[in-house]
PDB file of N, CA and C in Angstrom:
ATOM      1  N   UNK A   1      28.804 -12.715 -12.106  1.00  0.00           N
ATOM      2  CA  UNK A   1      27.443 -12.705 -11.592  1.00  0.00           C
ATOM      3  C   UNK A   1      26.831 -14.082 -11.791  1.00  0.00           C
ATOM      4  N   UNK A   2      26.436 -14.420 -10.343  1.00  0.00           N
ATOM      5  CA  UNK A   2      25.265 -15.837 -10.450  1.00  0.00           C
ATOM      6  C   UNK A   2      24.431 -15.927 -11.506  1.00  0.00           C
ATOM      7  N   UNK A   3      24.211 -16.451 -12.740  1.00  0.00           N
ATOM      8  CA  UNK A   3      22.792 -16.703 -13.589  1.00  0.00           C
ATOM      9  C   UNK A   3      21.615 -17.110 -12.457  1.00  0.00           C
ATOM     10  N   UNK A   4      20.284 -15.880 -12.564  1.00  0.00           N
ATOM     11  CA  UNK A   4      19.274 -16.453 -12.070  1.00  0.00           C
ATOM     12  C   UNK A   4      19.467 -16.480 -10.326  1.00  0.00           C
ATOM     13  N   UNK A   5      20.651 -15.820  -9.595  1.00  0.00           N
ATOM     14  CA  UNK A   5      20.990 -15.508  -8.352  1.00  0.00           C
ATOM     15  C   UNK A   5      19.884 -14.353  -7.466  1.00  0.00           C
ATOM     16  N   UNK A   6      19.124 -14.892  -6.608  1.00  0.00           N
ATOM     17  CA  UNK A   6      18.145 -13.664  -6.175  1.00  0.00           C
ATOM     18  C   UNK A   6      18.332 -13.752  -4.498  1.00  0.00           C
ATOM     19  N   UNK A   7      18.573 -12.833  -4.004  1.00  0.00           N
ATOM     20  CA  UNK A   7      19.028 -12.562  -3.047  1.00  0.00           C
ATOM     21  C   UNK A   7      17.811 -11.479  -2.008  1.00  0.00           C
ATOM     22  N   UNK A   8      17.719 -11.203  -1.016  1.00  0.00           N
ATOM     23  CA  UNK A   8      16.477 -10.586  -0.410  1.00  0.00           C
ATOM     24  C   UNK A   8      17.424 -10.124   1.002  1.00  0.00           C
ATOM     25  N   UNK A   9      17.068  -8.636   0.776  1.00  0.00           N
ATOM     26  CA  UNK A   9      17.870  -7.652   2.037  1.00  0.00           C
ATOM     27  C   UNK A   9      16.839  -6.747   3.297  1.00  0.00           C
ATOM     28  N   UNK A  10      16.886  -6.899   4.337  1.00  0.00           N
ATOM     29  CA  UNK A  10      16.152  -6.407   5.371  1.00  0.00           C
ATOM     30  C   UNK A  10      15.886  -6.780   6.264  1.00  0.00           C
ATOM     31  N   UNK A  11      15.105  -6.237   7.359  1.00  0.00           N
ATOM     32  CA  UNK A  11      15.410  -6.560   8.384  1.00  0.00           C
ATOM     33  C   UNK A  11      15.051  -7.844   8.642  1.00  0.00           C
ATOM     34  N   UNK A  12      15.592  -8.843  10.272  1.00  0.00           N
ATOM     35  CA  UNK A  12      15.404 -10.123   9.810  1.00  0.00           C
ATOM     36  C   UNK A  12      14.108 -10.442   9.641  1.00  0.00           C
ATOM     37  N   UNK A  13      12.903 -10.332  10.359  1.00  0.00           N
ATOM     38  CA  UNK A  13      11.355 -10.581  10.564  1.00  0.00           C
ATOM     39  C   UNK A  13      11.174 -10.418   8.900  1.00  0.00           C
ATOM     40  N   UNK A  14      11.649  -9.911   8.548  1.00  0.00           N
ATOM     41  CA  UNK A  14      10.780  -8.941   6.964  1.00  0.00           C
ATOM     42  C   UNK A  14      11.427 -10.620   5.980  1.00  0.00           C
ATOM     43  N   UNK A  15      13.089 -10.725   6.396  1.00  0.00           N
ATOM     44  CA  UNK A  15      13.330 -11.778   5.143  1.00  0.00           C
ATOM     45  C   UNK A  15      13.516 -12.776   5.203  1.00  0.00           C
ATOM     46  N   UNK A  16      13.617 -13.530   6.822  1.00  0.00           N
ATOM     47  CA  UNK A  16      13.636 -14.792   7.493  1.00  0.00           C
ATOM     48  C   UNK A  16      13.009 -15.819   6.348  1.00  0.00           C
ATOM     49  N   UNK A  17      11.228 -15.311   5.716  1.00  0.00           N
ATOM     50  CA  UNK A  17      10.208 -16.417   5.474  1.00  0.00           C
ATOM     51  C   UNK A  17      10.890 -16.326   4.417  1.00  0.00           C
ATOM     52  N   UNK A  18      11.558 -15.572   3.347  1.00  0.00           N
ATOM     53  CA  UNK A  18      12.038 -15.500   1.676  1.00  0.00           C
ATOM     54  C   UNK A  18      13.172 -16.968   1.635  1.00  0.00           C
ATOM     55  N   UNK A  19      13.556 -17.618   3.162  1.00  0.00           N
ATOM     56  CA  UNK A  19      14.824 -18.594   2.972  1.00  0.00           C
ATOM     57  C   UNK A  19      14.157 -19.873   3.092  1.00  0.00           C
ATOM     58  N   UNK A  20      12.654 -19.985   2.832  1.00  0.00           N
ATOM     59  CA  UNK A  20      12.106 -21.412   3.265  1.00  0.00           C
ATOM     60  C   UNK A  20      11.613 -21.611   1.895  1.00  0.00           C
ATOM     61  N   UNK A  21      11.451 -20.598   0.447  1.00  0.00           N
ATOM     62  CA  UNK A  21      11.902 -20.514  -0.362  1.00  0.00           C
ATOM     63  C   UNK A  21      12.741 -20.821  -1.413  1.00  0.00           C
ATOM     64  N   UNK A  22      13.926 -20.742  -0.667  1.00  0.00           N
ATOM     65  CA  UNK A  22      14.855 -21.096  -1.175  1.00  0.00           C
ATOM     66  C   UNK A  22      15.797 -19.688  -1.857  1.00  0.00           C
ATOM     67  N   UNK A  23      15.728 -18.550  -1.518  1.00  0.00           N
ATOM     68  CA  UNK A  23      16.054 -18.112  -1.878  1.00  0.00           C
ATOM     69  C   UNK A  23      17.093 -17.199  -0.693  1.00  0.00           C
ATOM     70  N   UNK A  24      18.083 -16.371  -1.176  1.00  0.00           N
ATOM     71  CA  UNK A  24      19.686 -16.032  -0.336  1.00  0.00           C
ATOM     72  C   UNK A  24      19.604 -14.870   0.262  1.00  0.00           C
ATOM     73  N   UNK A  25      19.169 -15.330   1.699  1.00  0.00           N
ATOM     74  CA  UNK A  25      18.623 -13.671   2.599  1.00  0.00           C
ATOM     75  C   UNK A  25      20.013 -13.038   3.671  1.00  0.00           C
ATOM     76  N   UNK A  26      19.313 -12.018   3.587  1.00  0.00           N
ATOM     77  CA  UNK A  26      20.778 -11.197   4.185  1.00  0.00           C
ATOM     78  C   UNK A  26      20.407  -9.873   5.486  1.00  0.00           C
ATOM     79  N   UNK A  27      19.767 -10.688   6.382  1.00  0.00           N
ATOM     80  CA  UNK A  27      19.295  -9.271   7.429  1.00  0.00           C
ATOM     81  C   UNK A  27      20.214  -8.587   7.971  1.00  0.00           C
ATOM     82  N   UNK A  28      19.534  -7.407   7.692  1.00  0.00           N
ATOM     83  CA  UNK A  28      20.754  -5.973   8.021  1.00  0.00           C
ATOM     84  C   UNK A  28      20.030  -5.532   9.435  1.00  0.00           C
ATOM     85  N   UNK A  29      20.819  -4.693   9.782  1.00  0.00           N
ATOM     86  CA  UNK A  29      20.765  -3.273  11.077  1.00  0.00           C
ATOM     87  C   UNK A  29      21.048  -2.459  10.661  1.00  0.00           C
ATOM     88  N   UNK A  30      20.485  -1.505  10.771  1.00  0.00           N
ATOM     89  CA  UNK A  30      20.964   0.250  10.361  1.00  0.00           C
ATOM     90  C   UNK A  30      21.075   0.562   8.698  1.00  0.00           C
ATOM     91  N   UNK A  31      21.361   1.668   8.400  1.00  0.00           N
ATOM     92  CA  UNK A  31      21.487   1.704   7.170  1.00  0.00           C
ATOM     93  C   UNK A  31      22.634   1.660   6.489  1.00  0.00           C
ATOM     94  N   UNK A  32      23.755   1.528   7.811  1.00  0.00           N
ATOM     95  CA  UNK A  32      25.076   1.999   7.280  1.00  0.00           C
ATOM     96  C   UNK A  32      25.121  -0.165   6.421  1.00  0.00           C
ATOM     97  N   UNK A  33      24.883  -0.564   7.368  1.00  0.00           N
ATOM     98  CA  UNK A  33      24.698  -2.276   7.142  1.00  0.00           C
ATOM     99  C   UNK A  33      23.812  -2.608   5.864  1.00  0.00           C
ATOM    100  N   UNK A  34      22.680  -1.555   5.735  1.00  0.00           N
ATOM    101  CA  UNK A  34      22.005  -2.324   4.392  1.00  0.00           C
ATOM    102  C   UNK A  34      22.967  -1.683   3.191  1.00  0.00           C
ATOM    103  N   UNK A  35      23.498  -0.249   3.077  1.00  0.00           N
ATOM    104  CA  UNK A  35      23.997   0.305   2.233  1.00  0.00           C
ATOM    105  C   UNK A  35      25.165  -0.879   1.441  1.00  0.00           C
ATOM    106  N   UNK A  36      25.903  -1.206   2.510  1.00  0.00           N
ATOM    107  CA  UNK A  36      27.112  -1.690   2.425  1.00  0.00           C
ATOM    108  C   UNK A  36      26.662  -3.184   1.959  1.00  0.00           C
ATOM    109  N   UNK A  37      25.647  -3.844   2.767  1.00  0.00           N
ATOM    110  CA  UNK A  37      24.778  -4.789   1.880  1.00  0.00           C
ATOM    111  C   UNK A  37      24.306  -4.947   0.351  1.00  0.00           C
ATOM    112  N   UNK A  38      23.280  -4.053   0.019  1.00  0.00           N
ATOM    113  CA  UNK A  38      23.355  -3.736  -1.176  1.00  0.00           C
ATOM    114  C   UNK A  38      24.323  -3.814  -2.325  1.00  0.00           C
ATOM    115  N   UNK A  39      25.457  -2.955  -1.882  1.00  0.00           N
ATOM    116  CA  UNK A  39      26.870  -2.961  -2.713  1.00  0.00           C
ATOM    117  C   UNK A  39      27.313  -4.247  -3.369  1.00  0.00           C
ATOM    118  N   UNK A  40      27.286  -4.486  -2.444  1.00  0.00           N
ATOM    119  CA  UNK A  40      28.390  -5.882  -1.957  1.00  0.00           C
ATOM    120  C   UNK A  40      27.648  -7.035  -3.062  1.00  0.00           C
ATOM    121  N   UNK A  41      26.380  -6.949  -2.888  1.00  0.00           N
ATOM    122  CA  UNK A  41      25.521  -8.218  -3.573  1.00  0.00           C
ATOM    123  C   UNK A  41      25.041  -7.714  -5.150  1.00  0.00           C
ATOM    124  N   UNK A  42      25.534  -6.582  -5.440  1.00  0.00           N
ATOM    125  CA  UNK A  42      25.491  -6.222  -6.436  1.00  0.00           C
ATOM    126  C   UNK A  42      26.424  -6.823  -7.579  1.00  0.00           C
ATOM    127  N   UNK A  43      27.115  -7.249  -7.111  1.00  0.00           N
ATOM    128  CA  UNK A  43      28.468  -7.620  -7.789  1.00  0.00           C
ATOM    129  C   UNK A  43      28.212  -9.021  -8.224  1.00  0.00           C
ATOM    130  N   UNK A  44      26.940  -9.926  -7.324  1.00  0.00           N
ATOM    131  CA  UNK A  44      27.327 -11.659  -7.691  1.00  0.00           C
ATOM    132  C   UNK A  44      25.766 -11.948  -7.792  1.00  0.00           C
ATOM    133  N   UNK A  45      24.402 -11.001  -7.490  1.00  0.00           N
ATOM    134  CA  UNK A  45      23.509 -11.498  -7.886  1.00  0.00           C
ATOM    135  C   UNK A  45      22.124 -10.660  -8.803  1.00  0.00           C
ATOM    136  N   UNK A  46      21.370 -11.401  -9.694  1.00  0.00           N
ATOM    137  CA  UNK A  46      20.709 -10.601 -10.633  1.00  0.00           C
ATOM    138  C   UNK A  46      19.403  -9.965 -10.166  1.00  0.00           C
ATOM    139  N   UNK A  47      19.060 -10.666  -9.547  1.00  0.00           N
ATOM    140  CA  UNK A  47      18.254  -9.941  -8.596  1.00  0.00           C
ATOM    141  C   UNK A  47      18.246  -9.685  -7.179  1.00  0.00           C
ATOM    142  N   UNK A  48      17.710  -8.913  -6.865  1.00  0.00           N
ATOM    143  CA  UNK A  48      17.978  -8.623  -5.149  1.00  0.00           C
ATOM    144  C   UNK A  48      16.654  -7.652  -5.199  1.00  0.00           C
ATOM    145  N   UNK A  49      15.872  -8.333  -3.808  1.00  0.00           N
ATOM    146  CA  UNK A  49      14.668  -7.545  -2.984  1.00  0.00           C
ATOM    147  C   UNK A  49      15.066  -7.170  -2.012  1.00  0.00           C
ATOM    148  N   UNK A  50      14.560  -5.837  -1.837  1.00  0.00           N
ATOM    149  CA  UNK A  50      15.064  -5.293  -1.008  1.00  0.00           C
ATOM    150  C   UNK A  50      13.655  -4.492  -0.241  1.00  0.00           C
ATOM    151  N   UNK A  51      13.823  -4.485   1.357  1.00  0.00           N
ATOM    152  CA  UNK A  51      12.347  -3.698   1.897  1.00  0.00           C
ATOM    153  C   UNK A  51      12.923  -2.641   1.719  1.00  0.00           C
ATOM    154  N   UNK A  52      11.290  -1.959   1.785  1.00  0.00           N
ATOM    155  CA  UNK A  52      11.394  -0.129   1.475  1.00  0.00           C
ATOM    156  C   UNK A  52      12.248   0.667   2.253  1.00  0.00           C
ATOM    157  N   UNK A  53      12.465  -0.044   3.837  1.00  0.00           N
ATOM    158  CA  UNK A  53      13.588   1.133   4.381  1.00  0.00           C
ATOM    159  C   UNK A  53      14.545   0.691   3.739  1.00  0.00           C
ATOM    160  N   UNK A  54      14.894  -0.442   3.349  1.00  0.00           N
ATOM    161  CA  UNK A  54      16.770  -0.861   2.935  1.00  0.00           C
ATOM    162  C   UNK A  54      16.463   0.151   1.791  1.00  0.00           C
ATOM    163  N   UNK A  55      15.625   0.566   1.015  1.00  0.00           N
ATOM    164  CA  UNK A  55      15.912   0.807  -0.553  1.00  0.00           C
ATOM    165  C   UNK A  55      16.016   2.657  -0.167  1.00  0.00           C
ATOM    166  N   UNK A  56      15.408   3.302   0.930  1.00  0.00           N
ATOM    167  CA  UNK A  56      15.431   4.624   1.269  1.00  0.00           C
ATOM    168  C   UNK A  56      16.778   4.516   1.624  1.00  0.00           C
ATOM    169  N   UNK A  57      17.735   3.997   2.523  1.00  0.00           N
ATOM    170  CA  UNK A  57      19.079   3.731   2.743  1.00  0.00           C
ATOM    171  C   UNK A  57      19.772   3.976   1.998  1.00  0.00           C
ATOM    172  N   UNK A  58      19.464   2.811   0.820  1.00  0.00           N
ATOM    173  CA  UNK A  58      20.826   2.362   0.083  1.00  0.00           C
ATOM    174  C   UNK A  58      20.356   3.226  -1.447  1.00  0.00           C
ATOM    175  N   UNK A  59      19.786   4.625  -1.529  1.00  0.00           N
ATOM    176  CA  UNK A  59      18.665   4.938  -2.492  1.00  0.00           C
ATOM    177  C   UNK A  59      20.320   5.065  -3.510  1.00  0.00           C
ATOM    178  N   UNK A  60      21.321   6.002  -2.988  1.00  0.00           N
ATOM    179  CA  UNK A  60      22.382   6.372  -3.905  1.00  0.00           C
ATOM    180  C   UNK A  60      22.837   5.537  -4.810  1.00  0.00           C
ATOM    181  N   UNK A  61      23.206   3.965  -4.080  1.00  0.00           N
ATOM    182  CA  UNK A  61      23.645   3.000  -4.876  1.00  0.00           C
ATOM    183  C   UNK A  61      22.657   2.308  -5.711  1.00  0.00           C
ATOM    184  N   UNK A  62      21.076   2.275  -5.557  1.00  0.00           N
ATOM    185  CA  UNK A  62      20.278   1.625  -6.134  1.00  0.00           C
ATOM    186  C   UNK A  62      19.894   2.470  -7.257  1.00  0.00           C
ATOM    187  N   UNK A  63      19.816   3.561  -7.123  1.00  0.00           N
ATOM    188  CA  UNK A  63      20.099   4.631  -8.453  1.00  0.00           C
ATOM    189  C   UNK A  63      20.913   4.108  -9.764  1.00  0.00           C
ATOM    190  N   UNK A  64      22.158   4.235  -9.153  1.00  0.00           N
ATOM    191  CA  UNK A  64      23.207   3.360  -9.595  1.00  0.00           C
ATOM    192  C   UNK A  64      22.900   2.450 -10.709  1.00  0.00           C
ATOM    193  N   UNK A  65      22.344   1.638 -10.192  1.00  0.00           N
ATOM    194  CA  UNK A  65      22.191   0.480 -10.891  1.00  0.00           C
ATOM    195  C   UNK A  65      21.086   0.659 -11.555  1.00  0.00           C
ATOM    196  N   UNK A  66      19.770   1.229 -11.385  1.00  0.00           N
ATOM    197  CA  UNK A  66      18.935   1.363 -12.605  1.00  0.00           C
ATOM    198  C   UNK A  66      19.213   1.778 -13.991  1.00  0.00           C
ATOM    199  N   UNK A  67      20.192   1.967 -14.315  1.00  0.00           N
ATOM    200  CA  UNK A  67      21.008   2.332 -15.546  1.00  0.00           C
ATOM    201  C   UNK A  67      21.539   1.129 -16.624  1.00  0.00           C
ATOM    202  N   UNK A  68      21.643   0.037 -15.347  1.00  0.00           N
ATOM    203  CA  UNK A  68      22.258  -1.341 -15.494  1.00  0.00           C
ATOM    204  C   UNK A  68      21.917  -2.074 -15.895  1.00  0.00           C
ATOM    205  N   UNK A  69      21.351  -3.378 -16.714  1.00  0.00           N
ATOM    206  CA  UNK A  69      20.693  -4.866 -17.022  1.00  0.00           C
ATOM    207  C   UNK A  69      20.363  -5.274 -15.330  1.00  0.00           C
ATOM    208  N   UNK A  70      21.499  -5.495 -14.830  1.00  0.00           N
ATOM    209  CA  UNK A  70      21.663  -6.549 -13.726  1.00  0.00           C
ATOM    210  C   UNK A  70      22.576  -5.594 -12.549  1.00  0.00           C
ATOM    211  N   UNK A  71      22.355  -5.657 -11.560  1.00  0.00           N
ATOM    212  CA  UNK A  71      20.943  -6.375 -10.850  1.00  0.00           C
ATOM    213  C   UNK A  71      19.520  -5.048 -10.884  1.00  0.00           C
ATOM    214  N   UNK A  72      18.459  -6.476 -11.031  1.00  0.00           N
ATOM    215  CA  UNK A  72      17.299  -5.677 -11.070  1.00  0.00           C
ATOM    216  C   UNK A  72      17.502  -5.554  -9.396  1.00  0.00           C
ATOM    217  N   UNK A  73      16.913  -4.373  -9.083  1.00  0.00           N
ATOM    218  CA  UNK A  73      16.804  -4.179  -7.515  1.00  0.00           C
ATOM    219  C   UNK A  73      15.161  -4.092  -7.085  1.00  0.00           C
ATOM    220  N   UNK A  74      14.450  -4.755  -6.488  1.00  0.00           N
ATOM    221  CA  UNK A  74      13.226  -4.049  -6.323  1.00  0.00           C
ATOM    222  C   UNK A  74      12.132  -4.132  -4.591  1.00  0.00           C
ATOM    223  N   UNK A  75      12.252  -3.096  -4.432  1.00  0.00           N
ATOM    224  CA  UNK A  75      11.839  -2.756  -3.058  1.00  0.00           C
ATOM    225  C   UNK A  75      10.219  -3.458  -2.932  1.00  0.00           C
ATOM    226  N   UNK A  76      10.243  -4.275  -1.844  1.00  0.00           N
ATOM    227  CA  UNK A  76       9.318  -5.106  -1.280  1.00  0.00           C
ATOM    228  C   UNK A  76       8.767  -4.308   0.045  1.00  0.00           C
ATOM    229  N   UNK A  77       7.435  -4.765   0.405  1.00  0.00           N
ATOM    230  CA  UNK A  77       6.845  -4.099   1.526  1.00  0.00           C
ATOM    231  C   UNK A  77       7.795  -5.056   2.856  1.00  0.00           C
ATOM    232  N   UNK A  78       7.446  -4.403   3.759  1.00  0.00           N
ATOM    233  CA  UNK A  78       8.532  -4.795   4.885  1.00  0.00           C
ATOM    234  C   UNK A  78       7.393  -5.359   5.819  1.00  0.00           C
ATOM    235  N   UNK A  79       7.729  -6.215   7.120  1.00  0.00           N
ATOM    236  CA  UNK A  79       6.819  -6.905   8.346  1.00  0.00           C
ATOM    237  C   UNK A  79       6.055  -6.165   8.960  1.00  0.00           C
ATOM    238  N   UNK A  80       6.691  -4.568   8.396  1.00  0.00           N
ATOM    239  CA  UNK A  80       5.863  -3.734   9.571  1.00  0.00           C
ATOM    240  C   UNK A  80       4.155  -2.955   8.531  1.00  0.00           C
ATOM    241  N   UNK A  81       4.401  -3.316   7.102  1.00  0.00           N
ATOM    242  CA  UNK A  81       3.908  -3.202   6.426  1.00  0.00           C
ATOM    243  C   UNK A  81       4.644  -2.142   5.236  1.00  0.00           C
ATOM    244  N   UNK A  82       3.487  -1.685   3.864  1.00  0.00           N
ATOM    245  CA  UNK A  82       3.933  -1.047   3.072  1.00  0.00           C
ATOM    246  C   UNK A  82       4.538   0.796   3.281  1.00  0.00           C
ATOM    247  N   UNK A  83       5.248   1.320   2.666  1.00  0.00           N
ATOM    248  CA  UNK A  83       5.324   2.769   2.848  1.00  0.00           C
ATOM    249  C   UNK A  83       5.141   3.205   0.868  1.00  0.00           C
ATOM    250  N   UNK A  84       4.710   2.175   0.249  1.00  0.00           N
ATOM    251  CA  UNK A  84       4.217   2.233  -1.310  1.00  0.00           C
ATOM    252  C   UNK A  84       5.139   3.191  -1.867  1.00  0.00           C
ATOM    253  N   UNK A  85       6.786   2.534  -1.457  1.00  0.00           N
ATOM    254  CA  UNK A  85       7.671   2.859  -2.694  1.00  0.00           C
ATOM    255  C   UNK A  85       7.739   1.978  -3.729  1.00  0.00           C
ATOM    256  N   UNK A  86       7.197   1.238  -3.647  1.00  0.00           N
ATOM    257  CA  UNK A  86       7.347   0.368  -4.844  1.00  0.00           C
ATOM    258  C   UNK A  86       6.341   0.570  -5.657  1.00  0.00           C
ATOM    259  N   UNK A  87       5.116   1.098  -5.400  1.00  0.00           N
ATOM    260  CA  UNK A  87       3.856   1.697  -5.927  1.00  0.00           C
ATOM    261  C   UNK A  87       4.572   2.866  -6.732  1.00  0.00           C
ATOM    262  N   UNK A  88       4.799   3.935  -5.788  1.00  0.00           N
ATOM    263  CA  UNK A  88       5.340   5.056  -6.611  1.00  0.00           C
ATOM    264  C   UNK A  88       6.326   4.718  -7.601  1.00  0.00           C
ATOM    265  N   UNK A  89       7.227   4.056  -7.593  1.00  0.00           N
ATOM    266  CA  UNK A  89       7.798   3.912  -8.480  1.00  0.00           C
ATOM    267  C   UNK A  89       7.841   3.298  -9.863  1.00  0.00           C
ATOM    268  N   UNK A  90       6.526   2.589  -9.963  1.00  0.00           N
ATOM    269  CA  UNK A  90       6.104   2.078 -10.961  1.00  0.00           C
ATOM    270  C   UNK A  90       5.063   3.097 -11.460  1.00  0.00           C
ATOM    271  N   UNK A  91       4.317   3.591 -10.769  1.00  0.00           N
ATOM    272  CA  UNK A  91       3.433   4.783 -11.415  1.00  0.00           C
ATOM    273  C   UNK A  91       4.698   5.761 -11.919  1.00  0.00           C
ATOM    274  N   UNK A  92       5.527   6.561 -11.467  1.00  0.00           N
ATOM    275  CA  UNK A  92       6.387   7.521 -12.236  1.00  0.00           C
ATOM    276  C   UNK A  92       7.002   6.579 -12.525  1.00  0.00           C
ATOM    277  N   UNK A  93       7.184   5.270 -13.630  1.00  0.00           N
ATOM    278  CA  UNK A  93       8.038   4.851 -14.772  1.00  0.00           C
ATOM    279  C   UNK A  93       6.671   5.071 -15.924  1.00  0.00           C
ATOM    280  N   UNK A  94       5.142   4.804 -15.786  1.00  0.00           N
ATOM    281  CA  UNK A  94       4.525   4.710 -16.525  1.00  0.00           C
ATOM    282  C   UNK A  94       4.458   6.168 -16.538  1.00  0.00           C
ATOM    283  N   UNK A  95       4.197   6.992 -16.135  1.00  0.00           N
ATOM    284  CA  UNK A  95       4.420   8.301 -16.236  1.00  0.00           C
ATOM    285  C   UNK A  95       5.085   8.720 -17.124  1.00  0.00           C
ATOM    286  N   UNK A  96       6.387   8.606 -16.720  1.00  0.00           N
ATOM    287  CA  UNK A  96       7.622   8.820 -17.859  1.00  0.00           C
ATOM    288  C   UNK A  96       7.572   8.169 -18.780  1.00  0.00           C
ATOM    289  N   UNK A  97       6.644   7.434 -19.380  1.00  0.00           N
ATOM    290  CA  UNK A  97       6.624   6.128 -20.836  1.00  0.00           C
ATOM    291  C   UNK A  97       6.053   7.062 -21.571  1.00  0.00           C
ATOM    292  N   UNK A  98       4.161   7.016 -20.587  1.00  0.00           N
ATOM    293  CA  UNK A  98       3.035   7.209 -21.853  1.00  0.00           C
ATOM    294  C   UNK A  98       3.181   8.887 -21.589  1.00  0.00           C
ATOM    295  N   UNK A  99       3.230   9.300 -20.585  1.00  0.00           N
ATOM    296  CA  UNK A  99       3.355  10.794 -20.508  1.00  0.00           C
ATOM    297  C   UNK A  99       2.203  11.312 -19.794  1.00  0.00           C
ATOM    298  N   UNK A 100       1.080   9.969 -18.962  1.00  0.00           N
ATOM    299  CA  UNK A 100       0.261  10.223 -17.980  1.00  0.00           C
ATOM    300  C   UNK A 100      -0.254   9.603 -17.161  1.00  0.00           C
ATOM    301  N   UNK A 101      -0.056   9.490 -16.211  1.00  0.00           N
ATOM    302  CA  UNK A 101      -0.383   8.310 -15.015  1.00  0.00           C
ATOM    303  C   UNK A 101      -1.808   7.666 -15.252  1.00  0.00           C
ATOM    304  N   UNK A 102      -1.571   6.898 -15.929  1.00  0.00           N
ATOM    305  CA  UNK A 102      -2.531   5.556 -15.948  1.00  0.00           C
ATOM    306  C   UNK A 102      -3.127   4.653 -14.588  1.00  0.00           C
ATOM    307  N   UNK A 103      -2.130   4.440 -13.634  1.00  0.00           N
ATOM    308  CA  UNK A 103      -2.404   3.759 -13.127  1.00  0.00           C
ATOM    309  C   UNK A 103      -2.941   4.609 -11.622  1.00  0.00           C
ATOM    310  N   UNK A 104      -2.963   6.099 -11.815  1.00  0.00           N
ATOM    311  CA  UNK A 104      -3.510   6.696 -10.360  1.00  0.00           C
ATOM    312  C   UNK A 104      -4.575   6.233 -10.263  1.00  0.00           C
ATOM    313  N   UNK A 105      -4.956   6.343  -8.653  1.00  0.00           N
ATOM    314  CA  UNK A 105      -6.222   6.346  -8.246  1.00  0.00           C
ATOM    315  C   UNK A 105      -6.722   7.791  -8.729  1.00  0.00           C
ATOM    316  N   UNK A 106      -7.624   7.895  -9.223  1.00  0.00           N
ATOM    317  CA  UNK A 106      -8.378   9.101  -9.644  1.00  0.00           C
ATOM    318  C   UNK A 106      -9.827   9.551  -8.701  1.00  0.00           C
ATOM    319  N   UNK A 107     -10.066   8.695  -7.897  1.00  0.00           N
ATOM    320  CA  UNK A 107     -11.362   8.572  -7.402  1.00  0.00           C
ATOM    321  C   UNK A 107     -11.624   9.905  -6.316  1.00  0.00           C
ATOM    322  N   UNK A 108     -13.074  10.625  -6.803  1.00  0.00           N
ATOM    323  CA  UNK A 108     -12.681  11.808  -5.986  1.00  0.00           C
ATOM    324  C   UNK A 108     -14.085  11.456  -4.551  1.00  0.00           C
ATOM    325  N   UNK A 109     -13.662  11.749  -3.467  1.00  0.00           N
ATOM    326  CA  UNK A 109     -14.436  11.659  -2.263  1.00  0.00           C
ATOM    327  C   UNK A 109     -15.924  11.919  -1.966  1.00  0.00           C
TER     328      UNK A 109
END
């Protein structure tokens, strides 16, 4: 594995701007392409962003790896905008810490 290797998966519009950056983009088609994406870059880099459809795709293998140090995987909003998996998923980790969602919106109408 690359030390410090961050890599960015989705469609091209979504990861085109992440390579002016400087950082190692990889636009997919379909899911069978991000799945197999995912995999693959798992093996040589420590981080990898990934948009919310690649991460609904590739959910089996990114499972996977939350168990792991490396690679952190973490789902980014996409060109077409957010679907706040990356929201949810940080509210149910604090969830599962303190034992009550801290960070909901609570606000009633």
């Amino acid at each position: 594995m690359r030390d410090g290797a961050v890599a960015v998966v989705g469609d091209k519009d979504s990861v085109l701007a992440f390579k002016a950056i400087g950082l190692d983009v990889f636009p997919v088609e379909g899911d069978i392409q991000a799945r197999e994406t995912v995999h693959t870059l798992a093996r040589s880099y420590s981080v990898i962003f990934v948009t919310e459809k690649v991460a609904i795709a590739a959910e089996t293998y990114i499972k996977r790896y939350k168990a792991r140090a490396y690679p952190v995987i973490v789902p980014i909003p996409s060109a077409e905008g957010s679907l706040h998996l990356g929201l949810d998923g940080i509210n149910a980790n604090v969830e599962k810490a303190i034992g009550a969602n801290v960070l909901a919106d609570n606000k009633e109408d």
